[in-house]
Protein backbone atom coordinates (compact mmCIF):
# COMPACT_ATOMS: atom_id res chain seq x y z
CA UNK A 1 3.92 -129.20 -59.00
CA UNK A 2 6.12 -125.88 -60.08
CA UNK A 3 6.23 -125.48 -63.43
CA UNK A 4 10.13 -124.85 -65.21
CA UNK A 5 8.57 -121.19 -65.61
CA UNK A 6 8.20 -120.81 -61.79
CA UNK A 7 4.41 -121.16 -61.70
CA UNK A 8 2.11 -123.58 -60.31
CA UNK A 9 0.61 -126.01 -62.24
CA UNK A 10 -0.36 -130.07 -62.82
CA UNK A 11 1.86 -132.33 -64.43
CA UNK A 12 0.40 -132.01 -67.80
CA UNK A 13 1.38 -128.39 -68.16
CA UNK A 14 4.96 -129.49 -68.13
CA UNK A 15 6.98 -129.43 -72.10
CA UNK A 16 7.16 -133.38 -71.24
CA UNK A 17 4.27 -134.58 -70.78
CA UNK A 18 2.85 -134.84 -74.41
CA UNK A 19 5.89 -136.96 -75.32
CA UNK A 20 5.42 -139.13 -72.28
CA UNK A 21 1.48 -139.60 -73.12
CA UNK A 22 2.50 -140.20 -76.90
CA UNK A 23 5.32 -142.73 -76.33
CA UNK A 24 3.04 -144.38 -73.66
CA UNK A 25 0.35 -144.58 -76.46
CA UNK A 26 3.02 -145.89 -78.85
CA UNK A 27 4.61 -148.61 -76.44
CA UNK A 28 0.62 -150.29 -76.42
CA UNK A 29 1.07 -150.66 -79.43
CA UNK A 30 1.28 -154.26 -81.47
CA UNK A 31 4.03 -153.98 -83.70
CA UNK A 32 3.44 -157.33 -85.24
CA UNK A 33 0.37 -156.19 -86.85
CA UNK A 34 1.48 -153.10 -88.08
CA UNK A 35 2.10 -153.98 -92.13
CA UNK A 36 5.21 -153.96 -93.98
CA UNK A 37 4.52 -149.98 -95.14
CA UNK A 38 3.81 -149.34 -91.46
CA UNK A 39 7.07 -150.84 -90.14
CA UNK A 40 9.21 -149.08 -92.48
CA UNK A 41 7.74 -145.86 -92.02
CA UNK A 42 7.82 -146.03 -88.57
CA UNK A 43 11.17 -147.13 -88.17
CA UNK A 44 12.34 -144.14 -90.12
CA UNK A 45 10.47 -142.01 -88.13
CA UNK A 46 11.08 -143.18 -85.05
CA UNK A 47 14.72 -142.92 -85.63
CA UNK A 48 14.10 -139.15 -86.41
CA UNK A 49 12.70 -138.49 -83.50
CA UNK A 50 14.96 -140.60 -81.47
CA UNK A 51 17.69 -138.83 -82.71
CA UNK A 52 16.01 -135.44 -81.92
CA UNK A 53 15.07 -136.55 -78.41
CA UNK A 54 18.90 -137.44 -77.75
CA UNK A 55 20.05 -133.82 -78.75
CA UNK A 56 17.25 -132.40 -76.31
CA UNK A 57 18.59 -134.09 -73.43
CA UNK A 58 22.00 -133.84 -73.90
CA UNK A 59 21.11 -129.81 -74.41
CA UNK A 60 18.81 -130.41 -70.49
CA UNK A 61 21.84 -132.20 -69.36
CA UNK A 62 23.97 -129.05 -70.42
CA UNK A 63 21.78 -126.74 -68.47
CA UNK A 64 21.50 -128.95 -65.54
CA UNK A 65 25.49 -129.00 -65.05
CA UNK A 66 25.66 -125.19 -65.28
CA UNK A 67 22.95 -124.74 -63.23
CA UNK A 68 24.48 -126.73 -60.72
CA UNK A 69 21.12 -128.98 -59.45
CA UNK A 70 23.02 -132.09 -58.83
CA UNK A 71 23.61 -130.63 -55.30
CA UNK A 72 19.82 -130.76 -54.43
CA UNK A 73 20.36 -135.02 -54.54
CA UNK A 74 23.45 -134.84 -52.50
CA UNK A 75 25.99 -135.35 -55.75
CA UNK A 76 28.87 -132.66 -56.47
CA UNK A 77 28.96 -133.24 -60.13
CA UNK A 78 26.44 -133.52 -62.54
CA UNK A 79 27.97 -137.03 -64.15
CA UNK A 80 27.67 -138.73 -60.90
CA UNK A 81 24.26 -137.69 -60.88
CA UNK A 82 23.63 -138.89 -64.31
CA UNK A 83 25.58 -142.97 -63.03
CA UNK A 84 23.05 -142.52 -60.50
CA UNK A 85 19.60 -141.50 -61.52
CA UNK A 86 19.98 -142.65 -65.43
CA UNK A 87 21.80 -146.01 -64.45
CA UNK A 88 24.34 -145.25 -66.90
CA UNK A 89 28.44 -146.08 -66.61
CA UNK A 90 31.10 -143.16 -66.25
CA UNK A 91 31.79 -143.41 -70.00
CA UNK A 92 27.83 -142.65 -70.94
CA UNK A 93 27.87 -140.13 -68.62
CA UNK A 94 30.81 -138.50 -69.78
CA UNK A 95 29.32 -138.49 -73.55
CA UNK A 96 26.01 -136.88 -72.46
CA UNK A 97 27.47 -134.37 -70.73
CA UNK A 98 30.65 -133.84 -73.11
CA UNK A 99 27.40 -133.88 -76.54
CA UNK A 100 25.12 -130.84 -74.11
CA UNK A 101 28.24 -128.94 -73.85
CA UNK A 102 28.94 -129.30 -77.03
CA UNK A 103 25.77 -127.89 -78.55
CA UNK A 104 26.04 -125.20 -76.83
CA UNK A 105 29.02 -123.77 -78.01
CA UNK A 106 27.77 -124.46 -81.70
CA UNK A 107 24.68 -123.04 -82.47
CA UNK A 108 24.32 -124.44 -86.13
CA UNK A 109 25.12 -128.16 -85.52
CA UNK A 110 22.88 -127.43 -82.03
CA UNK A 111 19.63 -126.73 -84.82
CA UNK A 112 20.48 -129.76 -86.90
CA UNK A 113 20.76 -131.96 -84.06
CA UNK A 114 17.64 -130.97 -82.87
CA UNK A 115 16.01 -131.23 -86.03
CA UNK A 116 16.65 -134.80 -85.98
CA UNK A 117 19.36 -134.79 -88.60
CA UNK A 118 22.66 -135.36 -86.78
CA UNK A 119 23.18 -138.33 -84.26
CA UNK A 120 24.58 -138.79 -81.38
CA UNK A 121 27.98 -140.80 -82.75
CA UNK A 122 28.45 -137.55 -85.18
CA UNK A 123 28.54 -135.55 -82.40
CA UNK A 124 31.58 -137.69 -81.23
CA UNK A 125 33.65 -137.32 -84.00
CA UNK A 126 33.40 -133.24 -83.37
CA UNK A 127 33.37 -133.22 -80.04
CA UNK A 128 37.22 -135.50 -80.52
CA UNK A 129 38.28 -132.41 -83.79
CA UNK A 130 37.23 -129.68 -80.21
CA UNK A 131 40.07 -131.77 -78.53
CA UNK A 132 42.42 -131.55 -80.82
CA UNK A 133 42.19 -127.81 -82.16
CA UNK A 134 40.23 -126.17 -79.54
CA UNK A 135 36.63 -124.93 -79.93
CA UNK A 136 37.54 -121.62 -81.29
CA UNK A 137 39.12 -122.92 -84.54
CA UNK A 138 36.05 -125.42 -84.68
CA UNK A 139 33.03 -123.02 -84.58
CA UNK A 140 34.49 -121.15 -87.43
CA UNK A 141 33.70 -124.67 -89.55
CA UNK A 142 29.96 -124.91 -87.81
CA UNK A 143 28.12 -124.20 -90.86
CA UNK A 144 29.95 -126.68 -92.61
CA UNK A 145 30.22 -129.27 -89.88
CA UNK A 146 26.34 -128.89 -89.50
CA UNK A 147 25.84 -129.53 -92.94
CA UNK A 148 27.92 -132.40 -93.43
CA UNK A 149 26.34 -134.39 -90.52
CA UNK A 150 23.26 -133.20 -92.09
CA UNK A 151 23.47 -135.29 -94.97
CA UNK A 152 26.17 -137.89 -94.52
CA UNK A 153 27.06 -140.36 -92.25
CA UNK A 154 29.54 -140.47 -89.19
CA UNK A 155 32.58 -141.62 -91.44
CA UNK A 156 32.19 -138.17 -93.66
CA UNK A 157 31.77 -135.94 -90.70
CA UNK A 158 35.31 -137.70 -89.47
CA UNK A 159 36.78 -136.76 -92.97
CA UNK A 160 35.75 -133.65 -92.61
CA UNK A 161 37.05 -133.04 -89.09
CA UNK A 162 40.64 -134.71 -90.25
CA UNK A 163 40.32 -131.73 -93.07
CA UNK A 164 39.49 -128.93 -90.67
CA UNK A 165 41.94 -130.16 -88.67
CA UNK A 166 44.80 -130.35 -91.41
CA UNK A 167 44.16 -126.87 -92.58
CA UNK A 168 44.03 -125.10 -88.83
CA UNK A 169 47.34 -127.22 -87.82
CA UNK A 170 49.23 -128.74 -91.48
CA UNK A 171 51.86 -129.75 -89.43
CA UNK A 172 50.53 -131.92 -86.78
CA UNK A 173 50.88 -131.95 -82.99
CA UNK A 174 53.65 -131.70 -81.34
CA UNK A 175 55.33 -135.56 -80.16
CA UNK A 176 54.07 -136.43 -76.76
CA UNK A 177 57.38 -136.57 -74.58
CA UNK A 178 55.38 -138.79 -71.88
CA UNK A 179 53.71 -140.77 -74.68
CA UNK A 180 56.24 -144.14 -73.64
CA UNK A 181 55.36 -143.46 -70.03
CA UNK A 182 52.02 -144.49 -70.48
CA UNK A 183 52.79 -147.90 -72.20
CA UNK A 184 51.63 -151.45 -70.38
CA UNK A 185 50.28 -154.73 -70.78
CA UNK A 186 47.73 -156.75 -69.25
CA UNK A 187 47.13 -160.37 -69.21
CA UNK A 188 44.13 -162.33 -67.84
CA UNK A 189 42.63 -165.36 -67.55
CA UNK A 190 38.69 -164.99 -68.66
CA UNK A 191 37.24 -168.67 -68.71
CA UNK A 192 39.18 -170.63 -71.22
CA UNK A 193 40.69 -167.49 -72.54
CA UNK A 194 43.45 -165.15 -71.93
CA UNK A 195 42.88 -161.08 -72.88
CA UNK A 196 45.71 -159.55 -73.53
CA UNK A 197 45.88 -155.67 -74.07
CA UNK A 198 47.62 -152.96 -73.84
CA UNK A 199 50.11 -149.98 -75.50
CA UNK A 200 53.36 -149.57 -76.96
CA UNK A 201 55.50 -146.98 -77.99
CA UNK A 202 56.44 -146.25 -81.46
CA UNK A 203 59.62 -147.80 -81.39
CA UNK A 204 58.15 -151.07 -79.91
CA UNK A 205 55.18 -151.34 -81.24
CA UNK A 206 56.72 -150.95 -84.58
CA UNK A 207 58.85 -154.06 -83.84
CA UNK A 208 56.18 -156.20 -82.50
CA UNK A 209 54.78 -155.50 -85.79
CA UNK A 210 57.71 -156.38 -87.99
CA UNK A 211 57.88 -159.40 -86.02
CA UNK A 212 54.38 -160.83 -86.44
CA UNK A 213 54.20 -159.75 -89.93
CA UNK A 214 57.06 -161.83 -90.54
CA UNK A 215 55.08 -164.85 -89.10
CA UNK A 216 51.76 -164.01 -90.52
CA UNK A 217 51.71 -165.68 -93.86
CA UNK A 218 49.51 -164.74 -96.75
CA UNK A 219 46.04 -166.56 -96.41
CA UNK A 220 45.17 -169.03 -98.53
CA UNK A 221 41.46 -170.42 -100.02
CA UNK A 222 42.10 -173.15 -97.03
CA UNK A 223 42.50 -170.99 -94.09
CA UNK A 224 39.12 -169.95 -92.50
CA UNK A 225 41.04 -167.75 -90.23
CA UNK A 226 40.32 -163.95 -89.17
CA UNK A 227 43.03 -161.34 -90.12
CA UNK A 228 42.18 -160.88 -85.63
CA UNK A 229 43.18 -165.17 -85.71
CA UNK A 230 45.77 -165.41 -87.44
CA UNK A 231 47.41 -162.48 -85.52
CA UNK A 232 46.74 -164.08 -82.53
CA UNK A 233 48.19 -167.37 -83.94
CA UNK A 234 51.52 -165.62 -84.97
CA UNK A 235 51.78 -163.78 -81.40
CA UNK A 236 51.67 -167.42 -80.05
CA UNK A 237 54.36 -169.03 -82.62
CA UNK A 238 56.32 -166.04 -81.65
CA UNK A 239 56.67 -166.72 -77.77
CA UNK A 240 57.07 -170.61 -78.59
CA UNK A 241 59.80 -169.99 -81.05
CA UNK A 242 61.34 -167.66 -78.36
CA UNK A 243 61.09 -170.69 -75.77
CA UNK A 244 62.11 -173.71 -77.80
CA UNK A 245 65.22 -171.60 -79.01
CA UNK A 246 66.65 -171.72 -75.43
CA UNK A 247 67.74 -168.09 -75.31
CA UNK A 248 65.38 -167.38 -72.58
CA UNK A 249 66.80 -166.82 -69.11
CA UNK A 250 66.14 -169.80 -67.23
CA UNK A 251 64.02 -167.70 -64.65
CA UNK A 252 62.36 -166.73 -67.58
CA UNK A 253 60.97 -170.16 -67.83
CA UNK A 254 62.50 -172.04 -70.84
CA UNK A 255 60.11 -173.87 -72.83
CA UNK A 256 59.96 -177.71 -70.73
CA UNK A 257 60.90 -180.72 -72.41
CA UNK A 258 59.29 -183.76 -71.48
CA UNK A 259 61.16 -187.17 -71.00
CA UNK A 260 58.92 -190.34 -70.43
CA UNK A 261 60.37 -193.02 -68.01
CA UNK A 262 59.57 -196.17 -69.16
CA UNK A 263 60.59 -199.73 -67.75
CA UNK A 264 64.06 -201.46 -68.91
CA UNK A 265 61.78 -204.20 -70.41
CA UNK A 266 59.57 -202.32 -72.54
CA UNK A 267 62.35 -199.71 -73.53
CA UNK A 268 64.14 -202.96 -75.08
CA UNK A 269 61.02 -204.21 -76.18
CA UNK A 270 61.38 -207.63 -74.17
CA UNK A 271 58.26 -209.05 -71.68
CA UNK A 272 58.39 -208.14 -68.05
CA UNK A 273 59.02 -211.79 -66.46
CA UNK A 274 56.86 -210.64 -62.90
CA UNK A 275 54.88 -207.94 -61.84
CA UNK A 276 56.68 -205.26 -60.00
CA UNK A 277 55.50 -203.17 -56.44
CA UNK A 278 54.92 -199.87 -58.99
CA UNK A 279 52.87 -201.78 -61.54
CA UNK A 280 49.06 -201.52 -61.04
CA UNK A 281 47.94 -203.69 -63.65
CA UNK A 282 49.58 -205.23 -66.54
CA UNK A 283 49.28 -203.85 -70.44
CA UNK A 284 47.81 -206.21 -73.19
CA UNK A 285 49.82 -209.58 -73.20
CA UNK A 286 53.35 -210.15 -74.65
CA UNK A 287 53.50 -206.06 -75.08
CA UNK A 288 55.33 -205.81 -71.59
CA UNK A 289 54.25 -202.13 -71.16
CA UNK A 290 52.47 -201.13 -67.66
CA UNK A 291 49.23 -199.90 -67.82
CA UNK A 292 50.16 -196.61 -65.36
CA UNK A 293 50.63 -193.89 -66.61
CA UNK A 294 54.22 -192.61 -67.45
CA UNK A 295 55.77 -189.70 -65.34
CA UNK A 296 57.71 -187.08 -66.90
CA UNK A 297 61.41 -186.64 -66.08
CA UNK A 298 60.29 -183.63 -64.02
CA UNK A 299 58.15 -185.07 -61.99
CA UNK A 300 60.36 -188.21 -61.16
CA UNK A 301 63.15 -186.45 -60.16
CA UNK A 302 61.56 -184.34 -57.71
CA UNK A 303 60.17 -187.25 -56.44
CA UNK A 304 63.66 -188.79 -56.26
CA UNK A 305 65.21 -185.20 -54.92
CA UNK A 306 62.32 -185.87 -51.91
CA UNK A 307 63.08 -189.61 -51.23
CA UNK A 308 66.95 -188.90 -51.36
CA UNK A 309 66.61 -185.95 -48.53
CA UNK A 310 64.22 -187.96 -46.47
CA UNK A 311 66.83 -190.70 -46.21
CA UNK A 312 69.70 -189.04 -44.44
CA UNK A 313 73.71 -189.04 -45.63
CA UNK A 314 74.72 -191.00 -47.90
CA UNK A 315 71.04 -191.90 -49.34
CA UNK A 316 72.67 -189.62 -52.49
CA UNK A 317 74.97 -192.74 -53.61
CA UNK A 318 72.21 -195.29 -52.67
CA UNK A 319 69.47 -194.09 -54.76
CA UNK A 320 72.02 -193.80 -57.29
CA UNK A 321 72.69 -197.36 -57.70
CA UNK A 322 68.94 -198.65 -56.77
CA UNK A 323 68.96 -199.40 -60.65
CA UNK A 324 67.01 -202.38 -62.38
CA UNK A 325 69.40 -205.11 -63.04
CA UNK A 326 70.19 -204.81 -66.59
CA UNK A 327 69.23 -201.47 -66.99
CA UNK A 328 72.44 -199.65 -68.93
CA UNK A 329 73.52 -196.28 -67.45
CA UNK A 330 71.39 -193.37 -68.53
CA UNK A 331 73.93 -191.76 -70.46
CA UNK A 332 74.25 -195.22 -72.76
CA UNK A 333 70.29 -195.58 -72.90
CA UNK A 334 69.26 -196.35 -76.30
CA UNK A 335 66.82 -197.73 -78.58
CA UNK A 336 67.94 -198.55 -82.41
CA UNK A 337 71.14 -196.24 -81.67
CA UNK A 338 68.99 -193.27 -80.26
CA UNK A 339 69.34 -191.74 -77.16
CA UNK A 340 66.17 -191.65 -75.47
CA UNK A 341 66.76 -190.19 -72.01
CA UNK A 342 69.81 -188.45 -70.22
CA UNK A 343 70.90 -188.95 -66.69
CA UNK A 344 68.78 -185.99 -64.58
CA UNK A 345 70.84 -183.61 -62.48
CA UNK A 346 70.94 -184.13 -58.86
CA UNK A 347 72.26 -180.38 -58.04
C-alpha cells in the first residue's frame, strides 16, 4: 500500500492505523463493568477526543475537495462523494465540507478545534457570522472567536458572533427585495396528522401573528397544553371561526351544516302505526324512532337530485309532492315553535 508520503509501506505505517487499533481495542470493551469513576472519566474523555477526531476529518475532507480525488470514484464533487462513501444526507455533507473549509481559513480556531476544545455545532455558528460578513472581517476576530469556543458553550460563541457582527455592520443588512418571493405553504397528510409549514413575509406573517395572539389566551394551572398546542389550537379556531362566519366564498368551501331527516312521526313525537319500505328494524317500543341511521340534508338531496333526473320530465313536481301524509311543508316544520329543517334547493 502507498503511503500519504508517496512511499511504500504496510497498513500500519499509515497516521490511522493506531487510532483504528485503539478504538478497536476500546469497542471490546465491557462498559457495564467499568465503575462509576471509570464511566465518568471516560465519557469526558471520549468526548475530547471525539471532538478532536471531528475537526481532523473535516480538515481531510478540506484537503480532499481541493485536491480534487473525488474524480478517481467517478463523482465530480467532493459532497457527492461524501452521500456516497460516508452514507451521509446532502445537509451532513454540506456541514463537513462547509467546517474543513472553514478551518482552513482560520488558523487559531483550526488549533482549538483540534485540540479537542471546540465542537462541531460551534463551528456552525461561525461558519453562519462568515455568511453574513464575509471571512475577511471574521478572521480579524479569530483569536477571540477561538477563545470563546474554547471555554464556553455554542450559545456564547453565537453572542459573540451577533457582536462581531454588530460592530463590522451596526446597521444591518440591507432588506431582501425578493424576500416575499420566496414565501409558501405546505400541507400534508402524515398518518393521523397534518404538517403544515412554511414562510411569510413580514407584512403577513406579522398578521397571522396578531391574529393568533388574539386567540391564544393566557394559560391557566388547568391547561396542560404546550405554548407549540395551544398555537396549533388557535390556528384551528381561527379557520373555523372564518368558516362558520359565512364570509368564505362558497368555492372556498363554507363551513357545512348538517340537517338530520327524521320521520313525521318521531319529529312530532307520536308512534309509527306500521313499518315502512325504508325502515330496517324498529327503535325501542312506543319511542317511534327507526333504528337506521339518519342521513344528512346533503346527502338526501343528492340522492333526491339523482332519483328526480333518472325519472324523466316532469318527475321535478312529482317528487315534490311524494310527501308523508301529514307531514307539514318544510318551511312550517316545527317542533315546540322551532324550526328544525328548511325546504332544500332543487337548483
Amino acid at each position: 500500500m502507498s503511503s500519504i508520503h508517496g512511499g511504500s509501506g504496510t497498513e500500519s505505517d499509515e497516521p490511522w492505523s493506531c487510532l483504528q487499533a485503539a478504538a478497536e481495542a476500546l469497542s471490546d470493551k465491557d462498559v457495564v463493568g467499568w465503575s462509576d469513576g471509570q464511566v465518568r472519566a471516560g465519557l469526558r474523555a471520549l468526548l475530547v477526543e471525539a471532538r478532536r477526531l471531528d475537526a481532523i476529518v473535516a480538515t481531510v475532507v478540506a484537503s480532499f475537495d481541493a485536491r480534487g480525488l473525488s474524480e478517481a470514484d467517478g463523482f465530480r464533487t467532493a459532497r457527492s462523494w461524501l452521500i456516497a462513501f460516508g452514507r451521509m444526507s446532502q445537509g451532513a455533507a454540506t456541514g463537513w465540507l462547509s467546517r474543513g473549509r472553514l478551518q482552513r481559513q482560520l488558523p487559531a480556531l483550526a488549533a482549538a478545534a483540534r485540540g479537542g476544545q471546540v465542537s462541531a455545532e460551534q463551528l456552525r455558528r461561525v461558519s453562519d457570522l462568515v455568511e453574513h460578513i464575509g471571512i475577511d472581517a471574521v478572521r480579524e476576530a479569530d483569536e477571540i472567536l477561538a477563545s470563546v469556543a474554547g471555554e464556553f458553550g455554542p450559545g456564547e460563541v453565537q453572542t459573540a458572533c451577533h457582536r462581531i457582527r454588530a460592530h463590522v455592520d451596526p446597521d444591518g443588512p440591507d432588506p431582501d427585495p425578493d424576500a416575499a418571493q420566496r414565501r409558501g405553504l405546505s400541507i400534508s397528510r402524515v398518518g393521523s396528522l397534518f404538517n403544515v409549514s412554511g414562510r411569510l413575509d413580514a407584512e403577513g406573517g406579522a398578521t397571522v401573528l396578531t391574529a393568533l395572539d388574539a386567540l391564544m389566551r393566557p394559560p391557566t394551572a388547568e391547561d396542560p397544553r404546550t405554548p407549540q398546542q395551544r398555537r396549533a389550537d388557535a390556528m384551528v379556531e381561527l379557520a373555523r371561526q372564518a368558516l362558520a362566519g359565512g364570509t368564505l366564498p362558497t368555492v372556498g368551501g363554507v363551513r357545512p351544516q348538517l340537517g338530520l331527516l327524521l320521520t313525521p312521526e318521531a319529529l312530532l313525537g307520536l308512534s309509527a302505526t306500521a313499518p315502512t319500505t325504508s325502515t330496517a328494524a324498529a327503535g325501542p317500543a312506543g319511542s317511534g324512532l327507526s333504528s337506521e341511521r339518519p342521513r344528512s340534508a346533503a346527502t338526501s338531496e343528492r340522492a333526491t337530485r339523482e332519483d328526480v333526473a333518472s325519472s324523466g320530465p316532469g318527475a321535478h313536481a312529482s317528487a315534490a309532492s311524494a310527501r308523508p301524509p301529514g307531514l307539514p311543508p318544510p318551511d312550517r316544520l316545527e317542533c315546540a315553535g322551532v324550526p328544525l329543517l328548511a325546504e332544500l334547493p332543487w337548483n
